[in-house]
PDB file of N, CA and C in Angstrom:
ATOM      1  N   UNK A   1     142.478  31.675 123.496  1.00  0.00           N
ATOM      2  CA  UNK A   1     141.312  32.270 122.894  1.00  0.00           C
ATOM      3  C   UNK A   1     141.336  32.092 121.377  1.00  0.00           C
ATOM      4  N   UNK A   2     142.326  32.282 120.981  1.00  0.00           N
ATOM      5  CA  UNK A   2     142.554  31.901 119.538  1.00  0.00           C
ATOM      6  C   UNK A   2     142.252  30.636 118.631  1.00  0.00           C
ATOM      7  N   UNK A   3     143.098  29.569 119.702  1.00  0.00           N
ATOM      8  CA  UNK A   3     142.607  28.498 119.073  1.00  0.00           C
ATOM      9  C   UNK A   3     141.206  28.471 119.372  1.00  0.00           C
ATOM     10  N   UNK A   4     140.662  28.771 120.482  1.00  0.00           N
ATOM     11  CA  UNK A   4     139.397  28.382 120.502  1.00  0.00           C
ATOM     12  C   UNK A   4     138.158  28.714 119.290  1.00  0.00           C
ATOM     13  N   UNK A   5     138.604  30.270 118.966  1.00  0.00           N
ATOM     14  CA  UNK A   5     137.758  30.965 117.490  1.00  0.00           C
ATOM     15  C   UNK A   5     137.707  29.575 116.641  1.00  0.00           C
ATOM     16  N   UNK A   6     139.140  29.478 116.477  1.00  0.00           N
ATOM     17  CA  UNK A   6     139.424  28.497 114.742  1.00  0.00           C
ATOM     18  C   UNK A   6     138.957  27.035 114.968  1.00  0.00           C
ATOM     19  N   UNK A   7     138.356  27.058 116.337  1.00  0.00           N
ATOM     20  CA  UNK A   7     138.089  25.332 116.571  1.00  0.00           C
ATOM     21  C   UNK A   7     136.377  25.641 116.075  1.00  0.00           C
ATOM     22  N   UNK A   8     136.012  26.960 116.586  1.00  0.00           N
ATOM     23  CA  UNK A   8     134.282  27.591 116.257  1.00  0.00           C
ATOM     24  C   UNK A   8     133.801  27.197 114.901  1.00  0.00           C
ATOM     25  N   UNK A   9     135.349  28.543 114.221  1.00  0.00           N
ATOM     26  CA  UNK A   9     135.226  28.282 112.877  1.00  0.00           C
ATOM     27  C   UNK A   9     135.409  27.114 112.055  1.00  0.00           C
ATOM     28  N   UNK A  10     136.101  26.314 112.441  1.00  0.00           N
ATOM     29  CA  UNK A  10     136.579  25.081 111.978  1.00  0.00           C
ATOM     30  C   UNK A  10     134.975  24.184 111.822  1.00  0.00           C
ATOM     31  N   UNK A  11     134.027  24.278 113.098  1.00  0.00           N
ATOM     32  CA  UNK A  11     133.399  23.782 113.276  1.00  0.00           C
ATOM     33  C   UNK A  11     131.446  23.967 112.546  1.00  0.00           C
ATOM     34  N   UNK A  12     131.870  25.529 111.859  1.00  0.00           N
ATOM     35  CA  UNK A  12     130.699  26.440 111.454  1.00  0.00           C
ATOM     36  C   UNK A  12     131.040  26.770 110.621  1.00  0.00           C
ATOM     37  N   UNK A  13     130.159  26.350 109.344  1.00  0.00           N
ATOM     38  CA  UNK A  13     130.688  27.163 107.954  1.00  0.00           C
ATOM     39  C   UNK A  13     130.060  28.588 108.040  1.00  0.00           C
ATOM     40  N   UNK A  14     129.427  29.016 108.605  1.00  0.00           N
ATOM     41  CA  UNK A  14     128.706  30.520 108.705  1.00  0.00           C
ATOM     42  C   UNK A  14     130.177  31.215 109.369  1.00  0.00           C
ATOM     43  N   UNK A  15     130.892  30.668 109.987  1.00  0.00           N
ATOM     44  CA  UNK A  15     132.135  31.499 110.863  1.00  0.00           C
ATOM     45  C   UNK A  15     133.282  31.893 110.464  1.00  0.00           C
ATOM     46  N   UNK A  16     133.740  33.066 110.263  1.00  0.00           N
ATOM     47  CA  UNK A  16     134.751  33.340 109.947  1.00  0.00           C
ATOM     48  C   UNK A  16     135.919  33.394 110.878  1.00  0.00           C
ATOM     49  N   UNK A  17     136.956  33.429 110.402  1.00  0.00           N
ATOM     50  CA  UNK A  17     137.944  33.930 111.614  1.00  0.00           C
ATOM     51  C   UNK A  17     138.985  35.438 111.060  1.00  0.00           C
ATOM     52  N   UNK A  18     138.885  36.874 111.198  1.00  0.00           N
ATOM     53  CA  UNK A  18     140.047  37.333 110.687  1.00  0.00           C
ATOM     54  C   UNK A  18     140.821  37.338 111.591  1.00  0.00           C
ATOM     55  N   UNK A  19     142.199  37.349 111.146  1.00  0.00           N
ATOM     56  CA  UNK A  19     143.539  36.864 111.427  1.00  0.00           C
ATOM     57  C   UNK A  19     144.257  37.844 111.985  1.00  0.00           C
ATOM     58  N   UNK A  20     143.958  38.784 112.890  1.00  0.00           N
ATOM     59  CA  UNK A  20     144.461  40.150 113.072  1.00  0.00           C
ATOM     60  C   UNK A  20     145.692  39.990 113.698  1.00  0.00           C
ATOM     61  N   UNK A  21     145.948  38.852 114.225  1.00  0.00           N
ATOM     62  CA  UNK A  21     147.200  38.753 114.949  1.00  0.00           C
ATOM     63  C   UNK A  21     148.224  38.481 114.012  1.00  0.00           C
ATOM     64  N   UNK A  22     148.010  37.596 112.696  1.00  0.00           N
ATOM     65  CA  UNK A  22     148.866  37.565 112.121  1.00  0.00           C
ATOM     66  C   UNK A  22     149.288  38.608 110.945  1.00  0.00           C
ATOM     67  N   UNK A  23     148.177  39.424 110.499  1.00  0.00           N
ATOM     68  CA  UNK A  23     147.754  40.859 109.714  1.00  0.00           C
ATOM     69  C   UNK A  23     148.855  41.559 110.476  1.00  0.00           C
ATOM     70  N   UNK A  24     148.660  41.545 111.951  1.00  0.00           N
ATOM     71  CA  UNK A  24     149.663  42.751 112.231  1.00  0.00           C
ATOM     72  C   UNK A  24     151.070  42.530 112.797  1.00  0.00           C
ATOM     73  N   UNK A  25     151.447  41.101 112.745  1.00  0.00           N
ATOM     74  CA  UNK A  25     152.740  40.818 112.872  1.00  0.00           C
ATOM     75  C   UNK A  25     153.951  41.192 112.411  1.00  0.00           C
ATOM     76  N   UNK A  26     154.756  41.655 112.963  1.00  0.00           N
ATOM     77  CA  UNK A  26     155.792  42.587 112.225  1.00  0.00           C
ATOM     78  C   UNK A  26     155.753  44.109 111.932  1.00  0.00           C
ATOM     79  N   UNK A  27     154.456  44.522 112.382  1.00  0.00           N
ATOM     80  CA  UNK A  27     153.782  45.722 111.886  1.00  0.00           C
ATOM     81  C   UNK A  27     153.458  46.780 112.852  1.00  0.00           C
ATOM     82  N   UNK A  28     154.216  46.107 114.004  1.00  0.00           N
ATOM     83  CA  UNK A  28     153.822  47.601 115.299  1.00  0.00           C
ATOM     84  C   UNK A  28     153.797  49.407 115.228  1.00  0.00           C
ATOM     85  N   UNK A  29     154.567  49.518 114.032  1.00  0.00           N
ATOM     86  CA  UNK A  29     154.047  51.036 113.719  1.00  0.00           C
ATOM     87  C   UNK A  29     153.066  50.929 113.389  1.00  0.00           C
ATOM     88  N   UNK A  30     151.691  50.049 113.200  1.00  0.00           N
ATOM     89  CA  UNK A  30     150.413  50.474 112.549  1.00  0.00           C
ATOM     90  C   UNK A  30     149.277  50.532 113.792  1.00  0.00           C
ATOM     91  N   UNK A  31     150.083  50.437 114.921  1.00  0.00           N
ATOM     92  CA  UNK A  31     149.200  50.592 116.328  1.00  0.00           C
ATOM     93  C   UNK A  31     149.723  51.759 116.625  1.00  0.00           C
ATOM     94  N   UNK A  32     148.731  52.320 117.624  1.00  0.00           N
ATOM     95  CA  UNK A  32     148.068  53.207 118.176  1.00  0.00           C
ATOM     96  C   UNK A  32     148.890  53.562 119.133  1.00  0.00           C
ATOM     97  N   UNK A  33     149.841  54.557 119.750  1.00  0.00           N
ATOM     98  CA  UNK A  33     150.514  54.817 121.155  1.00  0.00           C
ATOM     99  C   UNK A  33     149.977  53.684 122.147  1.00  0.00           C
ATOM    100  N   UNK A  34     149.020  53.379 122.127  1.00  0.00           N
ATOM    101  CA  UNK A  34     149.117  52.084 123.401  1.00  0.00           C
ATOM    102  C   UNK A  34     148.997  51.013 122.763  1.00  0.00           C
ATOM    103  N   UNK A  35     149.876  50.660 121.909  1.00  0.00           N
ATOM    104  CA  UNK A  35     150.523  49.377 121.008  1.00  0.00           C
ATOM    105  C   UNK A  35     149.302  48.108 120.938  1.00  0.00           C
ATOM    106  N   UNK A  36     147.784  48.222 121.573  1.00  0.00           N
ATOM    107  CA  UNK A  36     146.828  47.482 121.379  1.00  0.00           C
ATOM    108  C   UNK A  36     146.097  47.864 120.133  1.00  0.00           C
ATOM    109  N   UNK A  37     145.639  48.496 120.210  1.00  0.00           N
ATOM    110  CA  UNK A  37     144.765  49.389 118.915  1.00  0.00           C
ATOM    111  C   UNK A  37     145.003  50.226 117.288  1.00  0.00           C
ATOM    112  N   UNK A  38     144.514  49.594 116.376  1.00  0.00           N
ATOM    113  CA  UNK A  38     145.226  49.971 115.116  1.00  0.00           C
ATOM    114  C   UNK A  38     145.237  51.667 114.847  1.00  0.00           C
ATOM    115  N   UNK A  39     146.220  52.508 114.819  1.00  0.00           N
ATOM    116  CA  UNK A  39     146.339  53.525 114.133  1.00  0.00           C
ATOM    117  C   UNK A  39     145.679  53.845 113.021  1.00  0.00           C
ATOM    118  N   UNK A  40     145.854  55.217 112.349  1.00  0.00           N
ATOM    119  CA  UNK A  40     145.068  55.266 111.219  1.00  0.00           C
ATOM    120  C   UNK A  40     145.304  53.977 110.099  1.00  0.00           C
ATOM    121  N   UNK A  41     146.676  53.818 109.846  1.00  0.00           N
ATOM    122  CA  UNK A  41     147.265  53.283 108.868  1.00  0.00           C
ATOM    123  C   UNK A  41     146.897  51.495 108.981  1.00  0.00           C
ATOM    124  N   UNK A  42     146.761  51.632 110.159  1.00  0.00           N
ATOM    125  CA  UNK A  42     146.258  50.208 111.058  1.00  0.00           C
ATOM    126  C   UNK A  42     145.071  49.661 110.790  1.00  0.00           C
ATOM    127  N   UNK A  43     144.161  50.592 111.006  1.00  0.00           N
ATOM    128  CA  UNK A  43     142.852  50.514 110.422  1.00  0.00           C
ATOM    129  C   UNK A  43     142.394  49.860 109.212  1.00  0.00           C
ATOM    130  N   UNK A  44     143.253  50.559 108.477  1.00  0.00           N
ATOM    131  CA  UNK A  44     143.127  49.963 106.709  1.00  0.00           C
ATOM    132  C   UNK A  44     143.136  49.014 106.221  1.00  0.00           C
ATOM    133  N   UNK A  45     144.525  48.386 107.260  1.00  0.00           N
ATOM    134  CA  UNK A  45     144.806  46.837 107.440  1.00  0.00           C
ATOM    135  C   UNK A  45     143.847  46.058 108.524  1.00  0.00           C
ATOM    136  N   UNK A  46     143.084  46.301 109.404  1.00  0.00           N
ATOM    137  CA  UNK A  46     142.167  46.042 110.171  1.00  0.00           C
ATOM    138  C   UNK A  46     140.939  45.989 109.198  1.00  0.00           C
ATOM    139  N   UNK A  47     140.546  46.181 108.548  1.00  0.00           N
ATOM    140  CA  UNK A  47     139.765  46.563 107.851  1.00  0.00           C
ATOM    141  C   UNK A  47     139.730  45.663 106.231  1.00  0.00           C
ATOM    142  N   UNK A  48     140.722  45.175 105.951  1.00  0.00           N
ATOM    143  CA  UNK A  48     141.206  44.684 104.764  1.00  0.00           C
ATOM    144  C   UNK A  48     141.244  43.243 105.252  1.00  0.00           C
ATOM    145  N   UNK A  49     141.519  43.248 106.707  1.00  0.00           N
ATOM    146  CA  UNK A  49     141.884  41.705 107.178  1.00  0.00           C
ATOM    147  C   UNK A  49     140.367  41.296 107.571  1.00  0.00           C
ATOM    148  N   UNK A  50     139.356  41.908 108.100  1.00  0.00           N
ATOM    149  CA  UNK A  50     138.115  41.521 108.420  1.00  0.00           C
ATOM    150  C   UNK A  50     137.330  41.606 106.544  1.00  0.00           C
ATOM    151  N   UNK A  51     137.533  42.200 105.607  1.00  0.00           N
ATOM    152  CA  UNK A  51     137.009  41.945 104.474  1.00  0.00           C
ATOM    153  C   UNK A  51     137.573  40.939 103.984  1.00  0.00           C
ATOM    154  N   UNK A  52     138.126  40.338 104.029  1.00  0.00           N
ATOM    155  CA  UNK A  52     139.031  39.001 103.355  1.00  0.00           C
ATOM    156  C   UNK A  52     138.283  38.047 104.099  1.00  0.00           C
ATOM    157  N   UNK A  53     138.214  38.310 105.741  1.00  0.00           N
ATOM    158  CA  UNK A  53     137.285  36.881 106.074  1.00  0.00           C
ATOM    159  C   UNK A  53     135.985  36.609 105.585  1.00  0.00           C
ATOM    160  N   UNK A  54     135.610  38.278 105.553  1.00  0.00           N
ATOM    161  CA  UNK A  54     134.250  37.922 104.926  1.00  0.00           C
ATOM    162  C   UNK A  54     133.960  37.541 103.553  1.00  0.00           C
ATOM    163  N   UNK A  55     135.180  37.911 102.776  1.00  0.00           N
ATOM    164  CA  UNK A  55     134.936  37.343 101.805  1.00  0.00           C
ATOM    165  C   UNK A  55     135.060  36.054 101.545  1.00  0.00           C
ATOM    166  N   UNK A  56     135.881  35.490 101.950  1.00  0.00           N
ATOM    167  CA  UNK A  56     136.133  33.854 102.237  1.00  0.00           C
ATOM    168  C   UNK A  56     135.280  32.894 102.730  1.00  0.00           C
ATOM    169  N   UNK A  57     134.362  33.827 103.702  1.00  0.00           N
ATOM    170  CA  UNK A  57     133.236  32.985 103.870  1.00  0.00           C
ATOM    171  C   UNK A  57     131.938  33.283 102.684  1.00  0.00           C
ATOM    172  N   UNK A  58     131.612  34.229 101.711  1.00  0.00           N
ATOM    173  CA  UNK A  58     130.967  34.485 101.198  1.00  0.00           C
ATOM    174  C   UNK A  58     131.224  33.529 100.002  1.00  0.00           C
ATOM    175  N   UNK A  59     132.285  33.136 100.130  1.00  0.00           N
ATOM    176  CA  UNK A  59     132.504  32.598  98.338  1.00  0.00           C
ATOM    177  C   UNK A  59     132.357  31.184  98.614  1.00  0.00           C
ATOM    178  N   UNK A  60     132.013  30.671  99.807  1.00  0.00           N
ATOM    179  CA  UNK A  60     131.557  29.338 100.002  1.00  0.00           C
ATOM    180  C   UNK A  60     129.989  28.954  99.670  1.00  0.00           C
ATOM    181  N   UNK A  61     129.838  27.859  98.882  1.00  0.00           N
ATOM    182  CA  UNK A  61     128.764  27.501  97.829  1.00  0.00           C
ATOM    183  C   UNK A  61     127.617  27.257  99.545  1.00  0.00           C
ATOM    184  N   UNK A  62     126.635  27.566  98.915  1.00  0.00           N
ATOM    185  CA  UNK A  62     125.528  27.152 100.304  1.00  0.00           C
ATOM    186  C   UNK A  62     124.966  26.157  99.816  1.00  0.00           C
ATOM    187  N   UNK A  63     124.882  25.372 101.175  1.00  0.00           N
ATOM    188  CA  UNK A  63     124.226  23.751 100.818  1.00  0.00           C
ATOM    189  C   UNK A  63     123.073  23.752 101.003  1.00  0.00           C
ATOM    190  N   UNK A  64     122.411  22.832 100.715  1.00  0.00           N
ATOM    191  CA  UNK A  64     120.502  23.117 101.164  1.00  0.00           C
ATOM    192  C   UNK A  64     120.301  23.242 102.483  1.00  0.00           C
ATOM    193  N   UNK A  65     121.079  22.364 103.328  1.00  0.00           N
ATOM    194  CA  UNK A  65     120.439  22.264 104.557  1.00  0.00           C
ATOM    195  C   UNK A  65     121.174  23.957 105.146  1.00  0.00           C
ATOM    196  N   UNK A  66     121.643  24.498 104.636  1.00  0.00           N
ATOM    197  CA  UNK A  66     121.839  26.147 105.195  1.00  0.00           C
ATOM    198  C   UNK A  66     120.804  27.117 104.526  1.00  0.00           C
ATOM    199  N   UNK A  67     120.074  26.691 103.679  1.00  0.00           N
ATOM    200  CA  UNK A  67     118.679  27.491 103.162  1.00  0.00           C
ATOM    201  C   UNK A  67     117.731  27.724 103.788  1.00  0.00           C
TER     202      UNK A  67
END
């Protein structure tokens, strides 16, 4: 499923990808008792990792034919 996103994104400059798998690597205290879902502290970083994609895609110059 993963690669498949980054082949999307790879393929769509409108697409972002955040990286949550790698955001929370190493980081299992920031999940939730059922080790899927970010905790409070998790969140922040859930949250920090989806603003970074968006920002990454925002700071890309728009070409005409995306007008």
């Amino acid at each position: 499923m993963n690669r498949a996103m980054r082949e999307v994104a790879a393929d769509n400059r409108n697409v972002a990808v955040a990286d949550w798998d790698k955001a929370i690597a190493d980081r299992g205290s920031l999940l939730a008792d059922d080790g899927v879902h970010p905790g409070s502290a998790g969140s922040r970083l859930y949250a920090n990792t989806v603003a970074q994609a968006l920002s990454a895609l925002s700071a890309q110059p728009v070409r005409k034919e995306d007008r």
